[in-house]
C-alpha atoms as a PDB file:
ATOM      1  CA  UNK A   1     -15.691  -3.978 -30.430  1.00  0.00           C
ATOM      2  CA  UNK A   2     -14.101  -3.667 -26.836  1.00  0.00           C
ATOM      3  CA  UNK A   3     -12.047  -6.344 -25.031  1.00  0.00           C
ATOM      4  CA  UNK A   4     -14.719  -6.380 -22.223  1.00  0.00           C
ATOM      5  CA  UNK A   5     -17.999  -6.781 -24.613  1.00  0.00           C
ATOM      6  CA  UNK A   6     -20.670  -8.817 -22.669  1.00  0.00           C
ATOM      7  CA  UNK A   7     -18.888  -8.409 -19.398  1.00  0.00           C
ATOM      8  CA  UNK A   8     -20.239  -7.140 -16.258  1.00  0.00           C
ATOM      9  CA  UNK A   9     -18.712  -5.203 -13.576  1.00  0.00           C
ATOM     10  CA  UNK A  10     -19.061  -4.051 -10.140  1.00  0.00           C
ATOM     11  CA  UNK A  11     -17.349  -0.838  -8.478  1.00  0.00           C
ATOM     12  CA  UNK A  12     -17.652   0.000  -5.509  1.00  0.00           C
ATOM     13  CA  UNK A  13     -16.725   4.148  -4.395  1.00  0.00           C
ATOM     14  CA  UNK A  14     -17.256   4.832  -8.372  1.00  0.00           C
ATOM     15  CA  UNK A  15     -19.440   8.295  -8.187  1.00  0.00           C
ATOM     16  CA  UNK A  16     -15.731  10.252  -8.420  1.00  0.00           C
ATOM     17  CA  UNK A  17     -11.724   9.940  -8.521  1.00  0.00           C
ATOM     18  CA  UNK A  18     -10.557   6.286  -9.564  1.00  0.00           C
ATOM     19  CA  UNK A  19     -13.661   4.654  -8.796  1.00  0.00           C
ATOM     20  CA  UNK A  20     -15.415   6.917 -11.281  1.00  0.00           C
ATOM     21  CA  UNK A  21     -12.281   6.834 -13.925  1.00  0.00           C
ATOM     22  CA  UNK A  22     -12.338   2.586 -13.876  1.00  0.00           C
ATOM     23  CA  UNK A  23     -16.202   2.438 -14.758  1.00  0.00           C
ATOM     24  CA  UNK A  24     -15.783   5.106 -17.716  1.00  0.00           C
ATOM     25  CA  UNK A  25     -13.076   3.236 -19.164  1.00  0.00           C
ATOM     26  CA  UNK A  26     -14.723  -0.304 -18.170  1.00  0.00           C
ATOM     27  CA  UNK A  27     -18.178   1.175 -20.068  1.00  0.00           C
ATOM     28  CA  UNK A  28     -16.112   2.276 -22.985  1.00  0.00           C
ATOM     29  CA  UNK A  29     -14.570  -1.211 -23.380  1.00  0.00           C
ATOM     30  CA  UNK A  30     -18.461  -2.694 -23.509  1.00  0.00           C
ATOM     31  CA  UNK A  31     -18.856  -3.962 -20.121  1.00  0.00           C
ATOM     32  CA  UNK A  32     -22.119  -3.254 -18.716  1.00  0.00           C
ATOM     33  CA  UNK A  33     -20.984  -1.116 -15.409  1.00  0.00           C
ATOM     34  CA  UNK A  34     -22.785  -1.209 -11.427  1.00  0.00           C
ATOM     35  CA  UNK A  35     -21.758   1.884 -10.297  1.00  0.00           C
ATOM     36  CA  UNK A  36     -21.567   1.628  -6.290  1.00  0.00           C
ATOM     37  CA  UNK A  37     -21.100   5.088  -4.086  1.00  0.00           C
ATOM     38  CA  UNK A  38     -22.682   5.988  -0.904  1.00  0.00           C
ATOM     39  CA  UNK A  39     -22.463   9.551  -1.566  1.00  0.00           C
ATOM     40  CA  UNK A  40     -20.709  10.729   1.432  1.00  0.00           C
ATOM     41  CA  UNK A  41     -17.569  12.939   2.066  1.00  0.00           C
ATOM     42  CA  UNK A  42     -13.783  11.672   2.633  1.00  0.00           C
ATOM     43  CA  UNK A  43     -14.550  10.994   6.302  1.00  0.00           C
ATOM     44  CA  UNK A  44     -16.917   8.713   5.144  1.00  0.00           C
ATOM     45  CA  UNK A  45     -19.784  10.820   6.942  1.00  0.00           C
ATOM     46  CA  UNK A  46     -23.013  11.728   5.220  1.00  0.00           C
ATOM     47  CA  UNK A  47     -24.296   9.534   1.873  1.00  0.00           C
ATOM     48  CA  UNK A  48     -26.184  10.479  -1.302  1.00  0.00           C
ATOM     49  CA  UNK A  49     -27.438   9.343  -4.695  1.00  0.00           C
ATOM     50  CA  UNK A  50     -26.302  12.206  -6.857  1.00  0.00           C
ATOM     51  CA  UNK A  51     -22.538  10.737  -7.454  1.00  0.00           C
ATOM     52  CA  UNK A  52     -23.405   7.595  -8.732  1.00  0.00           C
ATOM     53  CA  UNK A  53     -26.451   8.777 -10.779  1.00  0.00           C
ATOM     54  CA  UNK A  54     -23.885  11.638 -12.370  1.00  0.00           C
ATOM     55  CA  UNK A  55     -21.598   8.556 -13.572  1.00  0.00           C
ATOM     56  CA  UNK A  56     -24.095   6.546 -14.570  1.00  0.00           C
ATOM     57  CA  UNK A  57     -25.548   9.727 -16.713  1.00  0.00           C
ATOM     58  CA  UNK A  58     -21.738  10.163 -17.955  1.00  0.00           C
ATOM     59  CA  UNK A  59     -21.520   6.471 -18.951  1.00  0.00           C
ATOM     60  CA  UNK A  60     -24.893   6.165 -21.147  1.00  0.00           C
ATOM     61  CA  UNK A  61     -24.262   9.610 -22.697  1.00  0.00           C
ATOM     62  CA  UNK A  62     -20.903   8.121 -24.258  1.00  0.00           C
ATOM     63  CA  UNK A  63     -23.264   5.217 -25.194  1.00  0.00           C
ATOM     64  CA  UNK A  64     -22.897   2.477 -22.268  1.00  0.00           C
ATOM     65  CA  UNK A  65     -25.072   0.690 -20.430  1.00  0.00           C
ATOM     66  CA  UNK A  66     -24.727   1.450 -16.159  1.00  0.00           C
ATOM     67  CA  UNK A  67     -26.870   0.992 -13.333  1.00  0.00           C
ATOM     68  CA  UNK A  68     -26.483   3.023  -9.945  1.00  0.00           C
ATOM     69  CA  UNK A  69     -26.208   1.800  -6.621  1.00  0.00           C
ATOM     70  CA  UNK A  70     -25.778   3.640  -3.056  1.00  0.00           C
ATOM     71  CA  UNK A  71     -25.394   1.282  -1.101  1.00  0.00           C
ATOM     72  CA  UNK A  72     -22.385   0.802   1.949  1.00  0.00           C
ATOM     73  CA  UNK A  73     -19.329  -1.736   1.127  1.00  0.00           C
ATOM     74  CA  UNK A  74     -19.206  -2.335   5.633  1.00  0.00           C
ATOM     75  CA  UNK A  75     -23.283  -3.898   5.357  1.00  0.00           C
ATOM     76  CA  UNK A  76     -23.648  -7.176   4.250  1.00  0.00           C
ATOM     77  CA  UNK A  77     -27.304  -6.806   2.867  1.00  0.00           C
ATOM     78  CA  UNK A  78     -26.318  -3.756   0.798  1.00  0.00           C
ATOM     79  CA  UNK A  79     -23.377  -5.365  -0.250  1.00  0.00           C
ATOM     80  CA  UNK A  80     -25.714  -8.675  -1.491  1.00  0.00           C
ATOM     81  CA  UNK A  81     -27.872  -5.917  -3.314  1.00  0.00           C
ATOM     82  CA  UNK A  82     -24.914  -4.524  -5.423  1.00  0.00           C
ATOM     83  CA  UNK A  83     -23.896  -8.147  -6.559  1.00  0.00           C
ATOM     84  CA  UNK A  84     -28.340  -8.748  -7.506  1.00  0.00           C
ATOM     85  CA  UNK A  85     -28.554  -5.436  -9.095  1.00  0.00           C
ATOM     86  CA  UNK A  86     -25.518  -6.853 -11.468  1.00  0.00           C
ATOM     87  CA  UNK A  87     -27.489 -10.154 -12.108  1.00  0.00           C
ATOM     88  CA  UNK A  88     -30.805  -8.463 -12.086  1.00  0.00           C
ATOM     89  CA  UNK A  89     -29.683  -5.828 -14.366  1.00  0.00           C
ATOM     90  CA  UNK A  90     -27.355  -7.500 -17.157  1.00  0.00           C
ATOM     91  CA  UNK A  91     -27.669 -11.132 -15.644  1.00  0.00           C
ATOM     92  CA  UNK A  92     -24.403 -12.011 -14.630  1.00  0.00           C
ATOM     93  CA  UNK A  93     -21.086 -10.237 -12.825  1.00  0.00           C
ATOM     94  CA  UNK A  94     -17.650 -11.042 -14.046  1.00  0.00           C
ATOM     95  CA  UNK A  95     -15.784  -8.191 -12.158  1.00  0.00           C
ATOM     96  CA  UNK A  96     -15.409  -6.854  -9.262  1.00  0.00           C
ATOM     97  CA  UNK A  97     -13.583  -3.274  -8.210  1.00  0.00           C
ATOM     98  CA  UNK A  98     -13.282  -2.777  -4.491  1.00  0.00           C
ATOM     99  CA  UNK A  99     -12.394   0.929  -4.626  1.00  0.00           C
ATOM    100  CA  UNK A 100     -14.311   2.455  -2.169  1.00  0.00           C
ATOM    101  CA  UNK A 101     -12.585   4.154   1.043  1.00  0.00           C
ATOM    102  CA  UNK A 102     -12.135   6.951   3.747  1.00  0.00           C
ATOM    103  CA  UNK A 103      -9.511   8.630   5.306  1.00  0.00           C
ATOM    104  CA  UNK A 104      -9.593   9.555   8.956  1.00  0.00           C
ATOM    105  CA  UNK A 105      -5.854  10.483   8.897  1.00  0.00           C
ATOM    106  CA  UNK A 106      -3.614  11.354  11.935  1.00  0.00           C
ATOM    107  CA  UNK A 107      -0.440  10.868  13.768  1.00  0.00           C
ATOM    108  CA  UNK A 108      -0.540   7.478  16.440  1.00  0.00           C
ATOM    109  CA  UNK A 109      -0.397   9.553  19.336  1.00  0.00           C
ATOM    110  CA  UNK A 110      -3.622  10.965  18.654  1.00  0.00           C
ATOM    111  CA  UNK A 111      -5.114   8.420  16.846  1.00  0.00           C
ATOM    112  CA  UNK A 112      -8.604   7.177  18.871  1.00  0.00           C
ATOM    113  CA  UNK A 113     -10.484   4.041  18.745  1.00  0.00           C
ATOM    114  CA  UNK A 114     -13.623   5.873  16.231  1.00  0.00           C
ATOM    115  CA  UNK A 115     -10.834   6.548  13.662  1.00  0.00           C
ATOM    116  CA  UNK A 116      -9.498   3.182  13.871  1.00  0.00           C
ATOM    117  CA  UNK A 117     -12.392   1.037  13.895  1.00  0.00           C
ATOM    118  CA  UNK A 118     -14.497   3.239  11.346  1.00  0.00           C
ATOM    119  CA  UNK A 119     -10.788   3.273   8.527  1.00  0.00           C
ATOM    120  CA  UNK A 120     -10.525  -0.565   9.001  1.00  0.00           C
ATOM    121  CA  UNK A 121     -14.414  -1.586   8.743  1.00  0.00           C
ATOM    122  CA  UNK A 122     -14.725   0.515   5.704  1.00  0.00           C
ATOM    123  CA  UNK A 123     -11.524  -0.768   3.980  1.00  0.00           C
ATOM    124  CA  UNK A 124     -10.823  -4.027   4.936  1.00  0.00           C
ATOM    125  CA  UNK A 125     -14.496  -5.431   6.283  1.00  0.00           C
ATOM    126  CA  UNK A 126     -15.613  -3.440   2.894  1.00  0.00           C
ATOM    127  CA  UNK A 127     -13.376  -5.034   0.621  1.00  0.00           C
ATOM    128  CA  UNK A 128     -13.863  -8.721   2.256  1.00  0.00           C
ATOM    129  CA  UNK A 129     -17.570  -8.139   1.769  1.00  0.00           C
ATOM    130  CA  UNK A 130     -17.467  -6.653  -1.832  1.00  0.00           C
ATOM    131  CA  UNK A 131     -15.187  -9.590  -2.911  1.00  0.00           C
ATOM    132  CA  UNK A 132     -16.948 -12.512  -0.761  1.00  0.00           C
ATOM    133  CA  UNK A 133     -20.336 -12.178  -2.187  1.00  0.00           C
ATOM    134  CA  UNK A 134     -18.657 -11.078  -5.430  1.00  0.00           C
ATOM    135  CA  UNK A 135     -16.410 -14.177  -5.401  1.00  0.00           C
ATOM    136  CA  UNK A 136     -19.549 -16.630  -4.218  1.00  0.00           C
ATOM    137  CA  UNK A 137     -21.344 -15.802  -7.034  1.00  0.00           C
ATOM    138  CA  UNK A 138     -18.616 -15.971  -9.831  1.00  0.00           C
ATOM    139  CA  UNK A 139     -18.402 -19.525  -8.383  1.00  0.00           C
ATOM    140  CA  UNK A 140     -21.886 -19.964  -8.816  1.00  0.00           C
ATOM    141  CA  UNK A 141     -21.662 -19.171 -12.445  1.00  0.00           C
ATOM    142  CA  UNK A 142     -18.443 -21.645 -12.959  1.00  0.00           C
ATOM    143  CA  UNK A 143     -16.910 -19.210 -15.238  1.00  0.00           C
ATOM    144  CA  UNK A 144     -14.294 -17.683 -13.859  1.00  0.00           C
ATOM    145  CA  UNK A 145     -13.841 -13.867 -12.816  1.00  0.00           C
ATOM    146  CA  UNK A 146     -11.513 -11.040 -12.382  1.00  0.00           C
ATOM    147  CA  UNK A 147     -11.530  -9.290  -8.947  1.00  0.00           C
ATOM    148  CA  UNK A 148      -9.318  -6.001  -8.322  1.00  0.00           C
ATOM    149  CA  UNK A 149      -8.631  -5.089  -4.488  1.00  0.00           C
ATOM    150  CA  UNK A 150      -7.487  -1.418  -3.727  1.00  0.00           C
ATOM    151  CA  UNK A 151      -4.416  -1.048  -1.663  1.00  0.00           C
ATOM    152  CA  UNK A 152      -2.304   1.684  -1.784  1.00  0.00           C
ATOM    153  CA  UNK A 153       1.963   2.347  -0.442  1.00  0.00           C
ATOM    154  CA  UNK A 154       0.689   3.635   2.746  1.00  0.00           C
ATOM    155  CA  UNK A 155      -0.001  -0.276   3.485  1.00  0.00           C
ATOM    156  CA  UNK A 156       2.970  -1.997   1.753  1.00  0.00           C
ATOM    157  CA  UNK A 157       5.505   0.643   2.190  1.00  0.00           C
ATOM    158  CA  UNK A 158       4.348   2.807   5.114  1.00  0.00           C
ATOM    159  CA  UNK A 159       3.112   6.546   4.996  1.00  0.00           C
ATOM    160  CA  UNK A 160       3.104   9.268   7.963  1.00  0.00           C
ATOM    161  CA  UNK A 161       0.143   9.122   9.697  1.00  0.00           C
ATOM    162  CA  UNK A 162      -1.693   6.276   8.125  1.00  0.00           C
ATOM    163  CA  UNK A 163      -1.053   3.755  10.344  1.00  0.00           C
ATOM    164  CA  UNK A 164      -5.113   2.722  10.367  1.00  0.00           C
ATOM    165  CA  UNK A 165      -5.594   3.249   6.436  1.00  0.00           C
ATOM    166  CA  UNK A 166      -2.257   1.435   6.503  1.00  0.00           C
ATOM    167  CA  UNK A 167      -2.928  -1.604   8.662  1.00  0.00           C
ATOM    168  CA  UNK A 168      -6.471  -1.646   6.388  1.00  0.00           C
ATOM    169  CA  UNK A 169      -4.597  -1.607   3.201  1.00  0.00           C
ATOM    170  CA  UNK A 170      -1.939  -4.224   3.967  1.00  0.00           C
ATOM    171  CA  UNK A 171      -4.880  -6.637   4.963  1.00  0.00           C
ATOM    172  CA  UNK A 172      -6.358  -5.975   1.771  1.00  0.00           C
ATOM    173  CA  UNK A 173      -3.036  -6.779   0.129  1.00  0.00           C
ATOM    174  CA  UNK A 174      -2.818  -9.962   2.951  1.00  0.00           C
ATOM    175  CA  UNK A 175      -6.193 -10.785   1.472  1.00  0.00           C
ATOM    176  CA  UNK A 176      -5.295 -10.517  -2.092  1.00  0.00           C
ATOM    177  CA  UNK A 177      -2.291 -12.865  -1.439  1.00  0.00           C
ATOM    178  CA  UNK A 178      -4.424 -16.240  -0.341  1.00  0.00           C
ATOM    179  CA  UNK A 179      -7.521 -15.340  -2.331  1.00  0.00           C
ATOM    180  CA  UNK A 180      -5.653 -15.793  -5.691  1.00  0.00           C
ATOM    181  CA  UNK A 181      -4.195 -19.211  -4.628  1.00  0.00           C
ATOM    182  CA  UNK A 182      -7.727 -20.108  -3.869  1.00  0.00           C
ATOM    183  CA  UNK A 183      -9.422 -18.568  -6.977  1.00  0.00           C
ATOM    184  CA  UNK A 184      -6.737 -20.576  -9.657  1.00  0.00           C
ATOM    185  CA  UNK A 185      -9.134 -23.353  -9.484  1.00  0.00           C
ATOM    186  CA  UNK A 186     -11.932 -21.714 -10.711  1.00  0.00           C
ATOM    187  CA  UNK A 187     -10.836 -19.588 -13.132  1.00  0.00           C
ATOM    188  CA  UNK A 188     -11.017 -16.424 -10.796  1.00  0.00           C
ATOM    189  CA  UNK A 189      -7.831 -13.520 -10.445  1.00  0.00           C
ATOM    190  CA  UNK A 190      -7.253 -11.516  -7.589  1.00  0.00           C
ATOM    191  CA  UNK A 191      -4.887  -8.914  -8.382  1.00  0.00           C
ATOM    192  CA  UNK A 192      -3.440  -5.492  -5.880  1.00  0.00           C
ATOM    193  CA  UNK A 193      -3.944  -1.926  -7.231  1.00  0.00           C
ATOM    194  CA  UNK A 194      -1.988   0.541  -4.990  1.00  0.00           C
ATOM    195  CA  UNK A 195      -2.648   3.281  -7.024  1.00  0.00           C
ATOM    196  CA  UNK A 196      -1.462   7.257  -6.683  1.00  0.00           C
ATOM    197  CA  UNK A 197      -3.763   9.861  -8.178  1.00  0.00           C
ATOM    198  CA  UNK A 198      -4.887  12.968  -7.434  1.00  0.00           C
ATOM    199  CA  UNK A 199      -8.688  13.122  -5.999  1.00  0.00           C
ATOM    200  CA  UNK A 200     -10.844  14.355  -2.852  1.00  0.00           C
ATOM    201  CA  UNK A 201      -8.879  11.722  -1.185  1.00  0.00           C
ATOM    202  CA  UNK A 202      -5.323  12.725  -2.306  1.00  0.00           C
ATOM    203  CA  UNK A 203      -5.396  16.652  -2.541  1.00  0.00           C
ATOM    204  CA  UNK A 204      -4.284  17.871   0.566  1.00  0.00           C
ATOM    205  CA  UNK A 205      -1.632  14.846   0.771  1.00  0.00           C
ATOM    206  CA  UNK A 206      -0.214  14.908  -2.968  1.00  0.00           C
ATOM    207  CA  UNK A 207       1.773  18.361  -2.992  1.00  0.00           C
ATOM    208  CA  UNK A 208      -0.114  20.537  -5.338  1.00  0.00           C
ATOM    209  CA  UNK A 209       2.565  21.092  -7.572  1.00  0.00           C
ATOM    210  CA  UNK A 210       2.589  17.802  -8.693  1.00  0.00           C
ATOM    211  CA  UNK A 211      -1.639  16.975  -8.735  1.00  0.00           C
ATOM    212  CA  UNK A 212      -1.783  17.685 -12.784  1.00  0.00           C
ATOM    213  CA  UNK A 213       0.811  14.558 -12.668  1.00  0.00           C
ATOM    214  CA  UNK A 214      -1.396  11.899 -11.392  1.00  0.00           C
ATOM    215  CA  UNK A 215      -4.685  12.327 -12.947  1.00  0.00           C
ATOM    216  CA  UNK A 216      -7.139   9.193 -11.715  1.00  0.00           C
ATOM    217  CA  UNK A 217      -7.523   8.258 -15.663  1.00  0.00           C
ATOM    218  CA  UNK A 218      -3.961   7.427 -16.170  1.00  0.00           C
ATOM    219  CA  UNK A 219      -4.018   4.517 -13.373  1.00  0.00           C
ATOM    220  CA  UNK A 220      -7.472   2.834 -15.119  1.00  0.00           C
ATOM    221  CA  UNK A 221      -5.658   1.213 -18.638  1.00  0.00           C
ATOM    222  CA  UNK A 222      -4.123  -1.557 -16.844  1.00  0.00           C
ATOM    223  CA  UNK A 223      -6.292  -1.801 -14.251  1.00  0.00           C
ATOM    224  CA  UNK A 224      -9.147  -2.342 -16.745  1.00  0.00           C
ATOM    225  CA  UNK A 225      -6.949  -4.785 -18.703  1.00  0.00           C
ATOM    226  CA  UNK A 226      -6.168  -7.072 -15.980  1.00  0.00           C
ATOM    227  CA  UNK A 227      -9.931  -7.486 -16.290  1.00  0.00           C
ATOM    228  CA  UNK A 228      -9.812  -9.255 -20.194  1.00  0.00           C
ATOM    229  CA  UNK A 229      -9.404 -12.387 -20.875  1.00  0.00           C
ATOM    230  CA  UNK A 230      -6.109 -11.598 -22.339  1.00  0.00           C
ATOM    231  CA  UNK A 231      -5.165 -11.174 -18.739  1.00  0.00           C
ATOM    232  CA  UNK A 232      -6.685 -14.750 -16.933  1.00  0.00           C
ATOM    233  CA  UNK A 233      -3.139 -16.149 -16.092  1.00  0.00           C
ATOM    234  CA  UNK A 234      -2.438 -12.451 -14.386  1.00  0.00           C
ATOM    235  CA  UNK A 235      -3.141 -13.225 -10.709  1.00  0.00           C
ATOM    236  CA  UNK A 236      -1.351 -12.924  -7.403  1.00  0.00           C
ATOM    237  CA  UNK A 237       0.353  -9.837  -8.069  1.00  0.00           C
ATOM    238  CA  UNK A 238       0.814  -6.250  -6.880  1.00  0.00           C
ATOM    239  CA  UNK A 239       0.627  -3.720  -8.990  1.00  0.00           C
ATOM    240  CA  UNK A 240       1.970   0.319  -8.266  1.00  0.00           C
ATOM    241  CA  UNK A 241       0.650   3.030 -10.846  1.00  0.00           C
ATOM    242  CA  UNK A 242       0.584   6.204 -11.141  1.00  0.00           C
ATOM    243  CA  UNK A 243       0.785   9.052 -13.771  1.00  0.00           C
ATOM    244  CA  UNK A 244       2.244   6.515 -16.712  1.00  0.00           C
ATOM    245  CA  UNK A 245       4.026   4.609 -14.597  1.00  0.00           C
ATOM    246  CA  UNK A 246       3.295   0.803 -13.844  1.00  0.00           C
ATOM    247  CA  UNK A 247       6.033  -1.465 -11.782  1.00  0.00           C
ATOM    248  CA  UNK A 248       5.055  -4.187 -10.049  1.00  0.00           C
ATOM    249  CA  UNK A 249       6.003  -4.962  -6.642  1.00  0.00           C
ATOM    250  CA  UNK A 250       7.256  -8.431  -5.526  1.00  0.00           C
ATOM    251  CA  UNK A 251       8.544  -8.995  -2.255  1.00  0.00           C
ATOM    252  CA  UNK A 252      12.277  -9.465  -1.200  1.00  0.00           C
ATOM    253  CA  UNK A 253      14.413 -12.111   0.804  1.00  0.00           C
ATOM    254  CA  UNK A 254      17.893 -10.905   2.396  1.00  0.00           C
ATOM    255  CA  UNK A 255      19.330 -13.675   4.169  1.00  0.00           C
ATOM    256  CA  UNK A 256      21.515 -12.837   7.163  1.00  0.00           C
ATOM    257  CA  UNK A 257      22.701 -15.623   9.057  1.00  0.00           C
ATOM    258  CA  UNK A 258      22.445 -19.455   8.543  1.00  0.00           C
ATOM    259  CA  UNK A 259      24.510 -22.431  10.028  1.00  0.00           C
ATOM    260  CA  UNK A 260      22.813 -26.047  10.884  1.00  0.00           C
ATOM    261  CA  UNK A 261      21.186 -26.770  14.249  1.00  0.00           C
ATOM    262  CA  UNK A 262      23.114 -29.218  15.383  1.00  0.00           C
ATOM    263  CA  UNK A 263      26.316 -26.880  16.032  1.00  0.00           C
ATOM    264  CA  UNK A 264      23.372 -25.331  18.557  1.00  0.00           C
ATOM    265  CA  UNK A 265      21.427 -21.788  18.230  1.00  0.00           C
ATOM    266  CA  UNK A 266      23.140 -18.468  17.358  1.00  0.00           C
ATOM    267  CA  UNK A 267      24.377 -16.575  20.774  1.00  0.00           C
ATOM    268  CA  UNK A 268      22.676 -13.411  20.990  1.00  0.00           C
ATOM    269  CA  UNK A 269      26.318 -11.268  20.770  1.00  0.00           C
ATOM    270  CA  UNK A 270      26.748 -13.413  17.728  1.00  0.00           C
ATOM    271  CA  UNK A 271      23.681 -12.996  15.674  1.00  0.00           C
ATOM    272  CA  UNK A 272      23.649  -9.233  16.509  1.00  0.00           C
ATOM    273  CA  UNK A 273      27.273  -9.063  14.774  1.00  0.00           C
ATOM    274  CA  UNK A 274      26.339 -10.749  11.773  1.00  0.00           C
ATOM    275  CA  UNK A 275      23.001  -8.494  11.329  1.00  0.00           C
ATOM    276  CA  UNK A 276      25.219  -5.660  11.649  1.00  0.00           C
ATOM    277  CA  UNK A 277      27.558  -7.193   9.182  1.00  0.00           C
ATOM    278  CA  UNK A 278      24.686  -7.307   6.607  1.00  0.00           C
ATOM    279  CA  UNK A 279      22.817  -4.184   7.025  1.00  0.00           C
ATOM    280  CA  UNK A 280      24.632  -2.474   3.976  1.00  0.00           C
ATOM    281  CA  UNK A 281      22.859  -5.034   1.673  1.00  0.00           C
ATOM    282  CA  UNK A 282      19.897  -4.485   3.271  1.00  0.00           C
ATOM    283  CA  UNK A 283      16.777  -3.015   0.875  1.00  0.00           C
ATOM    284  CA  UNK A 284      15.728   0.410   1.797  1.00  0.00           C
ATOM    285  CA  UNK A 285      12.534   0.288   3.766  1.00  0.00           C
ATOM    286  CA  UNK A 286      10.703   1.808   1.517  1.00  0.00           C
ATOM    287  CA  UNK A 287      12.396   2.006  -2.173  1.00  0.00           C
ATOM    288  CA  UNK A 288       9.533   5.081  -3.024  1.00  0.00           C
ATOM    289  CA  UNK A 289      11.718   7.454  -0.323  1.00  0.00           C
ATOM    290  CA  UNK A 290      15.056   5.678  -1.248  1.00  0.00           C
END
């Protein structure tokens, strides 16, 4: 007996890395697994069927049940065709994975438009698609869901020459952080994955030394719990792992300055000396670099 028997799940970018790590474990819980990938390289350039049909293969040889699908996260119709092949296939969807992604990584000074607009509509459009027809129709059922959104530290902590993947992954987090006030009424959580593993994506930006630290099927255990029903009051949060390490990440308030209005608004000479006064209990900007 798993803790997902009779459940159905959608993952999108699932034919390697992550993707393909959270639909084996998903499959060996019992769900019944949609395994989404276009088939195309990092850039996002190209597309295929052999990635998702080698996962699927993986996931009945170890006795599950999986469908393939190739279809892109940034087209609405494909995206309705994932969510069908779910009902069509095992009658139902009760999870949803929004994994897939591309990296068209450089430094803002040469960063173009293409880059931009190609890292945010596959990310962010992707993900709102994925999880809007995903949500619709776990709404349409009326019992409840569990949807996963991938984000990652480049977005909520900042990375060198991510600043599109990063503005795509902090909307995705931005996303995550109304959807779940929304979902609470209908049973539905909507939690943040900002994973680190080492895959295509990763390999030239994790230093090699430490790749056999961060394999992709260490960060799928709680990733694939959050989708039980031991986990249905689990929603709203944001969740950091890597290797064997889970933390979750809540934000923080540092006040600075206060006094009431009516003794009139802060001179600018004045508030400058009190945010001086308080920067040594500031947090670092980002507590992963100290």
């Amino acid at each position: 007996m798993g803790k997902l028997d009779g459940k159905v799940a959608l993952v999108t970018g699932a034919g390697g890395g992550l993707g393909r790590a959270h639909a084996m474990l998903l499959a060996e819980q019992g769900a019944s697994v949609v395994v989404n990938d276009l088939g195309g390289s990092r850039d996002g350039t190209g597309a295929g069927s052999s990635m998702a049909d080698g996962v699927v293969e993986e996931i009945k040889a170890a006795g599950g049940q999986a469908v393939a699908d190739y279809g892109s996260v940034t087209n609405r119709d494909d995206v309705e065709k994932m969510v069908q092949t779910a009902v069509d296939s095992f009658g139902r969807l009760d999870i949803c994975i929004a994994n897939a992604g591309i990296l068209r990584d450089k430094s803002y000074k040469n960063m173009d438009d293409d880059m931009w607009d190609v890292v945010i509509d596959v990310h962010l459009r992707g993900t709102y698609l994925t999880t809007k027809v995903a949500y619709d129709r776990m709404l349409e059922q009326g019992e409840g869901g569990r949807i996963i959104v991938t984000s990652s530290t480049s977005g909520l902590l900042g990375n060198f020459g991510q600043t599109n993947y990063g503005a795509a992954k902090a909307g995705i987090a931005g996303l995550m952080r109304c959807l779940w006030l929304e979902g609470m009424k209908y049973g539905v959580t909507v939690n943040v994955l900002a994973p680190t593993a080492t895959s295509r994506m990763t390999t030239d930006i994790l230093p090699e030394e430490v790749h056999d630290n961060f394999p992709p099927e260490a960060v799928s255990p709680p990733i694939v719990w959050l989708c039980t029903d031991d986990a249905k009051d689990v929603t709203g949060r944001q969740f950091l792992v890597g290797g064997n390490n889970v933390s979750l990440l809540s934000w923080q308030v540092t006040p600075i300055a206060k006094k009431d209005l009516s003794e009139g608004f802060f001179g600018v000479e004045e508030i400058g000396e009190l945010i001086e006064a308080s920067k040594d209990n500031w947090p670092p900007i980002n507590p992963m670099r100290g």
